[in-house]
PDB file of N, CA and C in Angstrom:
ATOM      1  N   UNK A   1      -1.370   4.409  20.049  1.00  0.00           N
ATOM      2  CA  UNK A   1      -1.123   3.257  20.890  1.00  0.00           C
ATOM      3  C   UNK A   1      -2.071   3.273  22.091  1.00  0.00           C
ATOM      4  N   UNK A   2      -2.287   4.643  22.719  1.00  0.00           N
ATOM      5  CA  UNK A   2      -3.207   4.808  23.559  1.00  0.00           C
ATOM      6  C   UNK A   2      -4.897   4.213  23.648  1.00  0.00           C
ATOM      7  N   UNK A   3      -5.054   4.151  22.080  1.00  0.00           N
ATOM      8  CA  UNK A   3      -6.691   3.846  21.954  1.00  0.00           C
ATOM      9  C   UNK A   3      -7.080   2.050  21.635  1.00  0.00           C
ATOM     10  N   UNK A   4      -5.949   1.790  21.337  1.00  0.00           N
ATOM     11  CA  UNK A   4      -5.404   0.119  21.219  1.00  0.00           C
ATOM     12  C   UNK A   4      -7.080   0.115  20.350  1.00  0.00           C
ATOM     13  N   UNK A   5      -6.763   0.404  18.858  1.00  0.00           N
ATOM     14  CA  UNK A   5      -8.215  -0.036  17.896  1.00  0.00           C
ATOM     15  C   UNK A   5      -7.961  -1.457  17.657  1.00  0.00           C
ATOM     16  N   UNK A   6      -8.532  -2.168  18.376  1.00  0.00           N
ATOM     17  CA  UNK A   6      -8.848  -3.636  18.246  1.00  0.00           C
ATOM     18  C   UNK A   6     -10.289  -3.479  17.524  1.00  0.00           C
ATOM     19  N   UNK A   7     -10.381  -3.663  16.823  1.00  0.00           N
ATOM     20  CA  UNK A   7     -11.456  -3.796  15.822  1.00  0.00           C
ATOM     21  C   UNK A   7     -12.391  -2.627  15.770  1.00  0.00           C
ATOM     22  N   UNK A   8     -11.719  -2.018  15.682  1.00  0.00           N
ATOM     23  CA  UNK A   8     -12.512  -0.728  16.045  1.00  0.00           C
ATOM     24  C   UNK A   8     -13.100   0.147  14.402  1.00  0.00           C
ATOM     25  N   UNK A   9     -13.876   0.081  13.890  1.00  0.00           N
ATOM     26  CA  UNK A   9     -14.298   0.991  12.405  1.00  0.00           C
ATOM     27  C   UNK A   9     -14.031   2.205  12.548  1.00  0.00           C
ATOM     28  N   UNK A  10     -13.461   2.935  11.476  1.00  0.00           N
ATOM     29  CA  UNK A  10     -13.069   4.576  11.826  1.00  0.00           C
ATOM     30  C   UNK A  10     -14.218   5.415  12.273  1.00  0.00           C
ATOM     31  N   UNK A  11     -15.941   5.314  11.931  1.00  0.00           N
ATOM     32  CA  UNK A  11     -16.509   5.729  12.965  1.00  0.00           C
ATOM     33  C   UNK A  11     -16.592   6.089  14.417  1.00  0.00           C
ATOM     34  N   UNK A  12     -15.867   4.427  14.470  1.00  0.00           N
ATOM     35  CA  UNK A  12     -16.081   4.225  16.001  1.00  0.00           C
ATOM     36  C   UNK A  12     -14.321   4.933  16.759  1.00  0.00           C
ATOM     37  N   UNK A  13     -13.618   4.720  15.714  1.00  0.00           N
ATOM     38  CA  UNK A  13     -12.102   5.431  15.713  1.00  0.00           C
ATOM     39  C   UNK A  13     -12.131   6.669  16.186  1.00  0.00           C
ATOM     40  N   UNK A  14     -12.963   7.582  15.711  1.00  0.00           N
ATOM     41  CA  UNK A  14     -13.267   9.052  15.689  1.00  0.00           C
ATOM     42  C   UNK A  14     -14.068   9.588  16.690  1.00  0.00           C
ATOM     43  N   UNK A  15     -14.884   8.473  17.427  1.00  0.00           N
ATOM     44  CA  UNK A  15     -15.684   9.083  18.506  1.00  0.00           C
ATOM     45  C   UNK A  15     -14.642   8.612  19.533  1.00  0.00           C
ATOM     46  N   UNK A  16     -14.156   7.455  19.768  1.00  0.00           N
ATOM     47  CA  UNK A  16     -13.041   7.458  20.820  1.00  0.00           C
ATOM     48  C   UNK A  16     -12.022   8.228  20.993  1.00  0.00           C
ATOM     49  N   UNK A  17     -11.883   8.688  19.742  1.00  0.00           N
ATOM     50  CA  UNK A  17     -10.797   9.397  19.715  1.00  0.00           C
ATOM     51  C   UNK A  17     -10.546  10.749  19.922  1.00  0.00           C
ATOM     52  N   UNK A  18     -11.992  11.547  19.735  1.00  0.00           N
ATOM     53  CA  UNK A  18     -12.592  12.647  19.184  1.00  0.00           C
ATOM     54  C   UNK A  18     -11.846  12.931  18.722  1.00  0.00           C
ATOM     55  N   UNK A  19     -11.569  12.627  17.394  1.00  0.00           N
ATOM     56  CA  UNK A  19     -10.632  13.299  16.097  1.00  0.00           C
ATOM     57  C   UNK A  19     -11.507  13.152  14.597  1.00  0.00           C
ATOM     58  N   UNK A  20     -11.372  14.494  14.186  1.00  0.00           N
ATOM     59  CA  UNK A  20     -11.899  14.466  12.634  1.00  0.00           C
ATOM     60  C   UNK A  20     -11.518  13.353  12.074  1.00  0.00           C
ATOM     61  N   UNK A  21     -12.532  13.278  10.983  1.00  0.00           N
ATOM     62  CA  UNK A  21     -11.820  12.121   9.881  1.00  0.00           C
ATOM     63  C   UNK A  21     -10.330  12.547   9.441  1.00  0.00           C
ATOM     64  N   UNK A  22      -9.862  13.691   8.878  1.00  0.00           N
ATOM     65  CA  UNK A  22      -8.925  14.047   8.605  1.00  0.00           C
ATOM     66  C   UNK A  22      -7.676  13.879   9.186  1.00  0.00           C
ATOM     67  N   UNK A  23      -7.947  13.882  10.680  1.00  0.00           N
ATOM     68  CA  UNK A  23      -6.902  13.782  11.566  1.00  0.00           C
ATOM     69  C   UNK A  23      -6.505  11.833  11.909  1.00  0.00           C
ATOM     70  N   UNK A  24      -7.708  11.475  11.950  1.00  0.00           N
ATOM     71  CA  UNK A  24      -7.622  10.015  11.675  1.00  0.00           C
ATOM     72  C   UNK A  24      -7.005   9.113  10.922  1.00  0.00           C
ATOM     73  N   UNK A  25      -7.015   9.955   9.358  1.00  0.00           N
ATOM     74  CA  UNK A  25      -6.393   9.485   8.491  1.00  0.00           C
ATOM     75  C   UNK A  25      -4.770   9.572   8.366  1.00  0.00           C
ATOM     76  N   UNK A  26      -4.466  11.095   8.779  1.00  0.00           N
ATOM     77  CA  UNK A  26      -3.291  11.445   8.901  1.00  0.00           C
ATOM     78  C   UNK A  26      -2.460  10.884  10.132  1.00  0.00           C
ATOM     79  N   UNK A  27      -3.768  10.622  10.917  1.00  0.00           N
ATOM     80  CA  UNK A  27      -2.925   9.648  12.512  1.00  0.00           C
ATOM     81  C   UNK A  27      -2.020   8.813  12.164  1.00  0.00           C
ATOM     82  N   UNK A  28      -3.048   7.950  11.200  1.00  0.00           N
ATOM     83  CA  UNK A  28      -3.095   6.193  10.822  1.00  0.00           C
ATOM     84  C   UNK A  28      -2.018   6.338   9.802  1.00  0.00           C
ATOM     85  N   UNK A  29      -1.595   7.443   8.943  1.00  0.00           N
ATOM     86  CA  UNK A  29      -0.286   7.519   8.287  1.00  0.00           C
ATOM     87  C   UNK A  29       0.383   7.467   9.155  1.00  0.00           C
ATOM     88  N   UNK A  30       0.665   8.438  10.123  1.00  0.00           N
ATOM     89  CA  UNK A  30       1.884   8.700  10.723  1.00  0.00           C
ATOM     90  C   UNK A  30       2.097   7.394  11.525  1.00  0.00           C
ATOM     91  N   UNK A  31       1.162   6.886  12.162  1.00  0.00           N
ATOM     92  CA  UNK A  31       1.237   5.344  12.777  1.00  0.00           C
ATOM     93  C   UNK A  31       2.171   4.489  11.957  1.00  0.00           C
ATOM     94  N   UNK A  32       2.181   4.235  10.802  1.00  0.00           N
ATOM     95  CA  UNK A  32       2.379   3.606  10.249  1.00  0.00           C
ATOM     96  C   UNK A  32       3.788   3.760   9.794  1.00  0.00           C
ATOM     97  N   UNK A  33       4.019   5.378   9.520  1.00  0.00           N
ATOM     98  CA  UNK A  33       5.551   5.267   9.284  1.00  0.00           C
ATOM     99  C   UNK A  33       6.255   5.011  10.812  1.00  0.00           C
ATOM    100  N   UNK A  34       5.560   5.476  11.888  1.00  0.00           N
ATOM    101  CA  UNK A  34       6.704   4.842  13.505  1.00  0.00           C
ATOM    102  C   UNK A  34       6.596   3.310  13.801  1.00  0.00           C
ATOM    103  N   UNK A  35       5.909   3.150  13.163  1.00  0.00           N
ATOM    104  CA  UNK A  35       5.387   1.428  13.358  1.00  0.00           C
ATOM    105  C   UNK A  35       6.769   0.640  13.271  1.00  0.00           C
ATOM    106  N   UNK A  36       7.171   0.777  11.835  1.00  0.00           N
ATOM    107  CA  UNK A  36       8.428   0.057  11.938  1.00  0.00           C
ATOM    108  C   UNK A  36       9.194   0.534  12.446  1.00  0.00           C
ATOM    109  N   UNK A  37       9.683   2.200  12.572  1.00  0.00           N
ATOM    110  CA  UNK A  37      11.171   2.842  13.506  1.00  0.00           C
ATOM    111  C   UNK A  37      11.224   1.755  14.390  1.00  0.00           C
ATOM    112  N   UNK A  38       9.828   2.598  15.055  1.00  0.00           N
ATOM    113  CA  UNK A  38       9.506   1.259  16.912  1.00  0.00           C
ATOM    114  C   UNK A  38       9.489   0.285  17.480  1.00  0.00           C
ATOM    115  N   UNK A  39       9.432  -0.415  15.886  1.00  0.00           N
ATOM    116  CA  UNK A  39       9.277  -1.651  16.706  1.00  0.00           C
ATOM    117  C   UNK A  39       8.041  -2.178  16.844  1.00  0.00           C
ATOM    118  N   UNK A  40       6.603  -0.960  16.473  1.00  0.00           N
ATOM    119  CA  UNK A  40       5.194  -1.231  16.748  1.00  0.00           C
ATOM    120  C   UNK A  40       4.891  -2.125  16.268  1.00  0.00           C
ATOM    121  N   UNK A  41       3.597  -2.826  16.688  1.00  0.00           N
ATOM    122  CA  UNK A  41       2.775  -4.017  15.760  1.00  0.00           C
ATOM    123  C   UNK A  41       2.303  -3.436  14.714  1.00  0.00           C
ATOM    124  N   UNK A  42       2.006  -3.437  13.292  1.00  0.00           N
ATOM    125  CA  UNK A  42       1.494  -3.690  11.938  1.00  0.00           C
ATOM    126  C   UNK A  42       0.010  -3.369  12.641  1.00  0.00           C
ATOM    127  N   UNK A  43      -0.381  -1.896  11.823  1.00  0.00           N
ATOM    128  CA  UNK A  43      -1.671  -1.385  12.414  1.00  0.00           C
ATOM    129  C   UNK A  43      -2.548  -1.992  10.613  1.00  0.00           C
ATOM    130  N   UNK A  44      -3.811  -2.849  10.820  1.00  0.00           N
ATOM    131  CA  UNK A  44      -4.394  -3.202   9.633  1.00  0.00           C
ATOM    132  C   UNK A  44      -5.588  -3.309   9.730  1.00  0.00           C
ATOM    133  N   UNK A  45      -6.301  -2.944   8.793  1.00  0.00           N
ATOM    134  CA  UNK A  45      -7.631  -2.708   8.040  1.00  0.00           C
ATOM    135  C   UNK A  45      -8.417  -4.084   7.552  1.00  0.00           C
ATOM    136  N   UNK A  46      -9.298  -4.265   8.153  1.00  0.00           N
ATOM    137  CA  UNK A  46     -10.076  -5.350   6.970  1.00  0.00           C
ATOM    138  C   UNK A  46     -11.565  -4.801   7.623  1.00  0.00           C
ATOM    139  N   UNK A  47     -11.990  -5.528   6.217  1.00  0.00           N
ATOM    140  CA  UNK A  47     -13.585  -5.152   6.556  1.00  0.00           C
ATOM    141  C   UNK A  47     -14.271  -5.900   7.372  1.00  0.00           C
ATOM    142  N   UNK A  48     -14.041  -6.670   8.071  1.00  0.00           N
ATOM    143  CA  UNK A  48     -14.359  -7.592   8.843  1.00  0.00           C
ATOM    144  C   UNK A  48     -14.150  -7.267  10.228  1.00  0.00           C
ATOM    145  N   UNK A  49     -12.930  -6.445  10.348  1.00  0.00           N
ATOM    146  CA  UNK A  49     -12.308  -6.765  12.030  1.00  0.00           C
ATOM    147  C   UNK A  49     -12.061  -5.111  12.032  1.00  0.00           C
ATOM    148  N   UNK A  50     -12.328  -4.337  11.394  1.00  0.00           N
ATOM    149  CA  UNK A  50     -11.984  -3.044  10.953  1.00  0.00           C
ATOM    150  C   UNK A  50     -10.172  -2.431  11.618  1.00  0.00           C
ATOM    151  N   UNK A  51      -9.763  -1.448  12.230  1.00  0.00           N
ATOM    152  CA  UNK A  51      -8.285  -1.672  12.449  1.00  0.00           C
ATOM    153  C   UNK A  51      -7.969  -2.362  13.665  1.00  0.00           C
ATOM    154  N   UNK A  52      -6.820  -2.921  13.260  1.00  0.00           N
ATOM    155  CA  UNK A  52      -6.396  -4.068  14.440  1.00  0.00           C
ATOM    156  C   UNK A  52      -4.804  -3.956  14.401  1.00  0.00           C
ATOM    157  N   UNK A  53      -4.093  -4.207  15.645  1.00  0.00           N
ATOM    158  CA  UNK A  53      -3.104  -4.768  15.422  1.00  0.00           C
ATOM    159  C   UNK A  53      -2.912  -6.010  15.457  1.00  0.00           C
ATOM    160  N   UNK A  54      -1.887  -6.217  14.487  1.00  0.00           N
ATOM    161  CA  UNK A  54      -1.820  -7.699  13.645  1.00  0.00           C
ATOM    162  C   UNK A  54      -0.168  -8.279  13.495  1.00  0.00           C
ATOM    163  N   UNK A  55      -0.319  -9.622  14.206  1.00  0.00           N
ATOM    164  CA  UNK A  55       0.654 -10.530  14.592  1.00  0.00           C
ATOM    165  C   UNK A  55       0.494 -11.517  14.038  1.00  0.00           C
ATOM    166  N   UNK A  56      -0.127 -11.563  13.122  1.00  0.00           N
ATOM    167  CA  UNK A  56      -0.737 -13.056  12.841  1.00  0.00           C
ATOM    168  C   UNK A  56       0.255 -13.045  11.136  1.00  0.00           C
ATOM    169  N   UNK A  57       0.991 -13.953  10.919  1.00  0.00           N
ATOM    170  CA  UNK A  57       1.741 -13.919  10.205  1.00  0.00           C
ATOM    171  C   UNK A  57       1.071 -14.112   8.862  1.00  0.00           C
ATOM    172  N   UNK A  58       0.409 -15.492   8.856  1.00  0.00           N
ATOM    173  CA  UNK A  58      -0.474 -15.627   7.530  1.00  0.00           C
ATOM    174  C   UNK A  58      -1.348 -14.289   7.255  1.00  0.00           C
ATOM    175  N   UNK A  59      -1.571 -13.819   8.306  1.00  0.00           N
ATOM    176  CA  UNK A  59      -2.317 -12.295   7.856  1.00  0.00           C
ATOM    177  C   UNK A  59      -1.751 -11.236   7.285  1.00  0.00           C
ATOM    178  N   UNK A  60      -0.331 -10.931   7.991  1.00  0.00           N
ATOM    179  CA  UNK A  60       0.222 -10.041   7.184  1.00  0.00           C
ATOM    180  C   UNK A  60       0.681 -10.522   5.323  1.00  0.00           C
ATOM    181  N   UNK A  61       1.257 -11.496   5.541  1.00  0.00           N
ATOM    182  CA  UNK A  61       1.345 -12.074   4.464  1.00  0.00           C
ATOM    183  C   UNK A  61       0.193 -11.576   3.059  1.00  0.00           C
ATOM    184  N   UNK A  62      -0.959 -11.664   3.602  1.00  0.00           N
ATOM    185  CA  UNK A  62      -2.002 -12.055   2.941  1.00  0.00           C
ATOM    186  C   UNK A  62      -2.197 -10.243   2.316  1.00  0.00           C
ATOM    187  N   UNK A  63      -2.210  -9.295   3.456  1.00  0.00           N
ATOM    188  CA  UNK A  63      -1.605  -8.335   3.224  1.00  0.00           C
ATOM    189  C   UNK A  63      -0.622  -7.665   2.562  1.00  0.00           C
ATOM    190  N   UNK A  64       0.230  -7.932   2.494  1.00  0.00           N
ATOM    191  CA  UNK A  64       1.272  -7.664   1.697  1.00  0.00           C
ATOM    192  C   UNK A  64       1.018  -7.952   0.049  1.00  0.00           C
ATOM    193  N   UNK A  65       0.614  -9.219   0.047  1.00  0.00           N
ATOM    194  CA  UNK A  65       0.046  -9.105  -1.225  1.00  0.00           C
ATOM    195  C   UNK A  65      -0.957  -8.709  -1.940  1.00  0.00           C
ATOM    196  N   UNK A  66      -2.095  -8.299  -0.871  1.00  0.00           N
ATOM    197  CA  UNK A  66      -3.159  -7.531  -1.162  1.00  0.00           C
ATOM    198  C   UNK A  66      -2.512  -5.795  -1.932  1.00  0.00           C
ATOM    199  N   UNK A  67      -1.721  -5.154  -0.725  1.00  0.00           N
ATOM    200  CA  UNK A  67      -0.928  -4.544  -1.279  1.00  0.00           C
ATOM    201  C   UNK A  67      -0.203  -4.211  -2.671  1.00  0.00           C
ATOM    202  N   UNK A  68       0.671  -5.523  -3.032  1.00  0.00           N
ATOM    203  CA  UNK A  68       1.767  -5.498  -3.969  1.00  0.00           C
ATOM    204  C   UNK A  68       0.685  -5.505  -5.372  1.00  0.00           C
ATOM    205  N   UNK A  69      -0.355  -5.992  -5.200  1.00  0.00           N
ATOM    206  CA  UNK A  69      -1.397  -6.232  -6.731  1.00  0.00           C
ATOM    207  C   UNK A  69      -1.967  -4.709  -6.752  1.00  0.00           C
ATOM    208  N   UNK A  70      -2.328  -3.953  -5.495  1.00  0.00           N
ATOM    209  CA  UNK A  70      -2.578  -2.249  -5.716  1.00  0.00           C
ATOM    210  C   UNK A  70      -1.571  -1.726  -6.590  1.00  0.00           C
ATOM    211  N   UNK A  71      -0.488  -1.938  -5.864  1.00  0.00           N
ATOM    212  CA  UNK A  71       0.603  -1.374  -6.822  1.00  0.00           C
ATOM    213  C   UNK A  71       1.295  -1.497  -8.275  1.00  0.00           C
ATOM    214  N   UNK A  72       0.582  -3.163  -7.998  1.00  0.00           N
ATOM    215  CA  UNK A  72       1.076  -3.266  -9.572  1.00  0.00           C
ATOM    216  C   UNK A  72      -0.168  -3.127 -10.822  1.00  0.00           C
ATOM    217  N   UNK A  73      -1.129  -2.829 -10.190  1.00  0.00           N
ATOM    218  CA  UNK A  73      -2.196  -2.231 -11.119  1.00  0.00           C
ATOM    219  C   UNK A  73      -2.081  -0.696 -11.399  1.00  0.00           C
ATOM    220  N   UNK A  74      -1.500   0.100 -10.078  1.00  0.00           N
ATOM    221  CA  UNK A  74      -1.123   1.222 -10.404  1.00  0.00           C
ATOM    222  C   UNK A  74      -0.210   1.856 -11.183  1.00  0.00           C
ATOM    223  N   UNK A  75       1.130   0.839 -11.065  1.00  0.00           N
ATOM    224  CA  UNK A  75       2.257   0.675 -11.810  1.00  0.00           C
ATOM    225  C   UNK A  75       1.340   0.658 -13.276  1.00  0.00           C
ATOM    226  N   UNK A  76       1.156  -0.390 -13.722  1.00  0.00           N
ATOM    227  CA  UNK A  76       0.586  -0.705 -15.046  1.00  0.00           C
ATOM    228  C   UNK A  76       0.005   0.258 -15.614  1.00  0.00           C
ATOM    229  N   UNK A  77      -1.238   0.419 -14.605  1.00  0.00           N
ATOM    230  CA  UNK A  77      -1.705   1.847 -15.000  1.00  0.00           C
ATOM    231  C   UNK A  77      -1.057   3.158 -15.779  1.00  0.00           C
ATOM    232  N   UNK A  78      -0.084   3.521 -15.021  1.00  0.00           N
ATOM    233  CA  UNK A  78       1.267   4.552 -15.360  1.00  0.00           C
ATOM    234  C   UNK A  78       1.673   4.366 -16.613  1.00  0.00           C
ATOM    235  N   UNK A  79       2.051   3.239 -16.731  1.00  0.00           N
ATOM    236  CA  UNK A  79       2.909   2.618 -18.019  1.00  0.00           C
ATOM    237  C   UNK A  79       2.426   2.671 -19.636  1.00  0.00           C
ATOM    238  N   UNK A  80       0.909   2.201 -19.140  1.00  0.00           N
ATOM    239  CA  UNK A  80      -0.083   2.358 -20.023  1.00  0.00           C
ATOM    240  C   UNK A  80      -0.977   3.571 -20.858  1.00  0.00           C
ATOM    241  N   UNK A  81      -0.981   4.499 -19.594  1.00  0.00           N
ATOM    242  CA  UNK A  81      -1.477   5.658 -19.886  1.00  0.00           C
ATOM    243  C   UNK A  81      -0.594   6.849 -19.894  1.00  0.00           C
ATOM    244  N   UNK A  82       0.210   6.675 -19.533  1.00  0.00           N
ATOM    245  CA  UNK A  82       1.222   7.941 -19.406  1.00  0.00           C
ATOM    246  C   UNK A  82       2.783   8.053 -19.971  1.00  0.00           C
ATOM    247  N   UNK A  83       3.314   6.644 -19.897  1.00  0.00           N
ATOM    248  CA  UNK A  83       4.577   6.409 -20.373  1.00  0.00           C
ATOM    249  C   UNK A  83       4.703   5.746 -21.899  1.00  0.00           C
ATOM    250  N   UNK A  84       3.606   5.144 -22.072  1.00  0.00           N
ATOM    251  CA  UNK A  84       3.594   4.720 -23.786  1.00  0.00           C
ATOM    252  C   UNK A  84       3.692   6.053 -24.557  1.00  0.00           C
ATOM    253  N   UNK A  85       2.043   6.856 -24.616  1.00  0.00           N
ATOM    254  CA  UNK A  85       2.168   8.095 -25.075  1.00  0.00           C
ATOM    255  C   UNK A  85       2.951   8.862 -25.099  1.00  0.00           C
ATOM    256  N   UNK A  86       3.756   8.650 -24.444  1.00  0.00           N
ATOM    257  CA  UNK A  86       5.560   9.693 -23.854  1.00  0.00           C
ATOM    258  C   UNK A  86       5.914   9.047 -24.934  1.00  0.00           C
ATOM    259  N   UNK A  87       6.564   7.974 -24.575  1.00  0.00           N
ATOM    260  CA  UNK A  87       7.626   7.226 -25.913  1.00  0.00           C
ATOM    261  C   UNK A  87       7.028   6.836 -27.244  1.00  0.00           C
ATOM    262  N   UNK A  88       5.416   7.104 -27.709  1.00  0.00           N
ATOM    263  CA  UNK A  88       5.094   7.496 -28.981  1.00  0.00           C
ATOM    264  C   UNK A  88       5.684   8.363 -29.613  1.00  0.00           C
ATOM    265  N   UNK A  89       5.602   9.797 -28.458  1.00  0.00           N
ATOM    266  CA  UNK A  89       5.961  11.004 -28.697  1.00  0.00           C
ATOM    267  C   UNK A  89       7.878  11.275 -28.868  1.00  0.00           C
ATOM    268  N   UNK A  90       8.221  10.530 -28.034  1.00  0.00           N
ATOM    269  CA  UNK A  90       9.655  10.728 -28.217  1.00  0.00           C
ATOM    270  C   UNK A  90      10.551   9.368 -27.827  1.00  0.00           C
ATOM    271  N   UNK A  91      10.426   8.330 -29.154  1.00  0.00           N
ATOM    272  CA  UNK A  91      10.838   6.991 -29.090  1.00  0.00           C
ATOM    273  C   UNK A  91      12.676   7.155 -28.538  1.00  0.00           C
ATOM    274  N   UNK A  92      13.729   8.080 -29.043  1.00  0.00           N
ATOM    275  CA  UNK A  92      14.626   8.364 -28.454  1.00  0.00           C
ATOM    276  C   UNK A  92      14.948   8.749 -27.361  1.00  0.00           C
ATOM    277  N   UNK A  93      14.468   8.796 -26.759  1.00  0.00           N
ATOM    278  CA  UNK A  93      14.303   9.702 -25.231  1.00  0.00           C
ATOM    279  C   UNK A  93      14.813   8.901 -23.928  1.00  0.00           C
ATOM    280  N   UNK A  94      16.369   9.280 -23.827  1.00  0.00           N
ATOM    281  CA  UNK A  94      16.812   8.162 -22.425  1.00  0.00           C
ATOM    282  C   UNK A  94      16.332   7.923 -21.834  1.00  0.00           C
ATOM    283  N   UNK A  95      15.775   9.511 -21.416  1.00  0.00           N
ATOM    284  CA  UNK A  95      14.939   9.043 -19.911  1.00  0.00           C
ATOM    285  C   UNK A  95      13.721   8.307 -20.145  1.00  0.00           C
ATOM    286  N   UNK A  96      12.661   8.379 -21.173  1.00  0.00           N
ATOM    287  CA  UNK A  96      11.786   7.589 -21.136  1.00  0.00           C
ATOM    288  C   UNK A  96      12.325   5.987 -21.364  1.00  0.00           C
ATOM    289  N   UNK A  97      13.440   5.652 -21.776  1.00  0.00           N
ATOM    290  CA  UNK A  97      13.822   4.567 -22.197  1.00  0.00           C
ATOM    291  C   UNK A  97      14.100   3.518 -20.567  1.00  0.00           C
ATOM    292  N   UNK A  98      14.329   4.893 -20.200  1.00  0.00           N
ATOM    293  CA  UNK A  98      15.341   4.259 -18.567  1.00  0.00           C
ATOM    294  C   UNK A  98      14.038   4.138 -17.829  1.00  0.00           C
ATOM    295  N   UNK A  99      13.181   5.242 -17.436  1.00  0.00           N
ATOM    296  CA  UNK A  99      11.967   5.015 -16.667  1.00  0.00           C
ATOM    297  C   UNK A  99      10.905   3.730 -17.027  1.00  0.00           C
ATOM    298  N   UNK A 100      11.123   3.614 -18.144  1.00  0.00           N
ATOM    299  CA  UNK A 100      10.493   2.339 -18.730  1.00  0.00           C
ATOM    300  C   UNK A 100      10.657   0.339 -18.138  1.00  0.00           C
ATOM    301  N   UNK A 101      12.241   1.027 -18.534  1.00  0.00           N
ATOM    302  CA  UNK A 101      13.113  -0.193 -18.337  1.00  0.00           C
ATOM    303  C   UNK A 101      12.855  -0.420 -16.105  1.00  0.00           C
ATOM    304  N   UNK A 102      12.559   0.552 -15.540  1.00  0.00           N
ATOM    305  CA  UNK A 102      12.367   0.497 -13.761  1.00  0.00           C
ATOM    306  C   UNK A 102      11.709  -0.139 -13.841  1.00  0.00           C
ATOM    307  N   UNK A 103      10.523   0.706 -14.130  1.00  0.00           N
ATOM    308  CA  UNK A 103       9.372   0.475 -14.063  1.00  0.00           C
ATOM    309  C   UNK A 103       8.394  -1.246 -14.673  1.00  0.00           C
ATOM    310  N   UNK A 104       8.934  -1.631 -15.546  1.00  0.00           N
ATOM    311  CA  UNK A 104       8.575  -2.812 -16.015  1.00  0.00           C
ATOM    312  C   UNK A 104       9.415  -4.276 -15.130  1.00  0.00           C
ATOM    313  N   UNK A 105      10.724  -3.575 -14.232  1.00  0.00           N
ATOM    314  CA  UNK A 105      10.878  -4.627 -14.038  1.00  0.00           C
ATOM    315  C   UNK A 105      10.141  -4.405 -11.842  1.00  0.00           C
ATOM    316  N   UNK A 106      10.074  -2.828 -11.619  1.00  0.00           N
ATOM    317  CA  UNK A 106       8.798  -2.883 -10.841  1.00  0.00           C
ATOM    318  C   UNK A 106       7.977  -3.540 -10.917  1.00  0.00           C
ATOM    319  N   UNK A 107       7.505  -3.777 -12.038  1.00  0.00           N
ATOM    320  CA  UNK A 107       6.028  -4.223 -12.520  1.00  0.00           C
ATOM    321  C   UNK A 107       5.787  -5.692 -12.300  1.00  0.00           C
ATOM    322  N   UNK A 108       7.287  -6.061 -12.714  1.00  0.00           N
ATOM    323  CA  UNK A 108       7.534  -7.865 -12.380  1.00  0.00           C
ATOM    324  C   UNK A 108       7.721  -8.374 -10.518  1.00  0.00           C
ATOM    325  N   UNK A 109       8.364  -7.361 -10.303  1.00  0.00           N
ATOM    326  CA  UNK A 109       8.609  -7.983  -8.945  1.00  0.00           C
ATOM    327  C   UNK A 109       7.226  -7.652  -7.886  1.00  0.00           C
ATOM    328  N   UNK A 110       6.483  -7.299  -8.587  1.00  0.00           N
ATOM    329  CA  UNK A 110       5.077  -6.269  -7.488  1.00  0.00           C
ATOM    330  C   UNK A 110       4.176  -7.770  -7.899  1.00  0.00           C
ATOM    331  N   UNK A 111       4.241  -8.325  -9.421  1.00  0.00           N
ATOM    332  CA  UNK A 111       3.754  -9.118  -9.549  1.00  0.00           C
ATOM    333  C   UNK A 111       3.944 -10.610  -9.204  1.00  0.00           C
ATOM    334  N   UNK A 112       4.951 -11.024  -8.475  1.00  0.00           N
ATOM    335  CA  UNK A 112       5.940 -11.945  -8.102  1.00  0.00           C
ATOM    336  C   UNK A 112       5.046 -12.170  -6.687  1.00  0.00           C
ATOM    337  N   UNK A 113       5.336 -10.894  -6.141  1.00  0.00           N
ATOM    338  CA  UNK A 113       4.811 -10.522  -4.780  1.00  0.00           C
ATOM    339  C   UNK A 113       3.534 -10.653  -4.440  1.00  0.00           C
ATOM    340  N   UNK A 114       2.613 -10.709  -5.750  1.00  0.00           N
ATOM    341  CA  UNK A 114       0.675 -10.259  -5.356  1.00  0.00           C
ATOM    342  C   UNK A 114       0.364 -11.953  -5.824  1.00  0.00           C
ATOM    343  N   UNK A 115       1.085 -12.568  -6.548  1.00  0.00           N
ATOM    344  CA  UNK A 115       0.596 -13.940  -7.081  1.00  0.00           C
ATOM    345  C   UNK A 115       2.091 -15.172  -7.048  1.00  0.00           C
ATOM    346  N   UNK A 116       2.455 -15.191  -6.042  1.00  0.00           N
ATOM    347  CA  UNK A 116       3.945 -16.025  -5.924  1.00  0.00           C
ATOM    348  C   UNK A 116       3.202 -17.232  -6.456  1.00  0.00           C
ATOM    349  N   UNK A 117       1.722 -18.166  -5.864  1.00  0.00           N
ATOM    350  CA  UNK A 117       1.370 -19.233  -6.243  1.00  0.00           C
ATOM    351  C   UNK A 117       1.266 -19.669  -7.825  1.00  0.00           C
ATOM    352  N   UNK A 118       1.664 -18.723  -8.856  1.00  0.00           N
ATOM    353  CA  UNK A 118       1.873 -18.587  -9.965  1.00  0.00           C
ATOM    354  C   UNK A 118       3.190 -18.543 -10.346  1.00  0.00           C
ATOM    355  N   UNK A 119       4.305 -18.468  -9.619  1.00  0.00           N
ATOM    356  CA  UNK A 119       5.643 -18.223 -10.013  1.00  0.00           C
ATOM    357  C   UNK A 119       6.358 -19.982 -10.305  1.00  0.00           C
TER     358      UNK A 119
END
């Protein structure tokens, strides 16, 4: 909160800050989980404005779904490469049956979330 990165690139993050990259990164986690406890503003990344805090509603928005399509490519990802081959291997298998059944309807609501103008 002290360094208020208004557009600041993690280069420029790290010399203000004098903090390793490492510590930067792990900052900008931990920022992020007190962000909401606190009450803080939404600390965000673009390549344009590099980190900022962000009030701007259509922005977060825009965010969030930037977000939800990471996840649901990652999701997919999972499903595809790791959980099919499972349930090749063992088509009976609750738990693969149940992790399946989360996960796909994860898969729907991440996708709901990254492309609503499609819903």
């Amino acid at each position: 909160m002290e360094t208020a990165p208004v557009g600041l690139k993690k280069p420029r993050l790290m010399v203000v800050t004098e903090l390793t990259p490492s510590q930067i990164v792990r900052g900008l986690a931990a920022y992020h989980e007190l962000a909401g406890e606190k009450g803080w503003p939404p600390l965000r990344w673009t390549f344009a404005n590099g980190y900022h805090f962000c009030q701007d509603p259509d922005d977060l928005r825009e965010w969030e779904q930037d977000w939800a399509e990471v996840k649901y490519t990652q999701v997919s990802s999972f499903i595809s490469s790791v959980l099919v081959p499972h349930e090749r291997l063992f088509p009976k298998s609750r738990w693969v049956g149940h992790l399946r059944a989360q996960l796909l309807a994860l898969q729907s609501t991440l996708d709901v979330i990254a492309n609503p103008e499609f819903q």
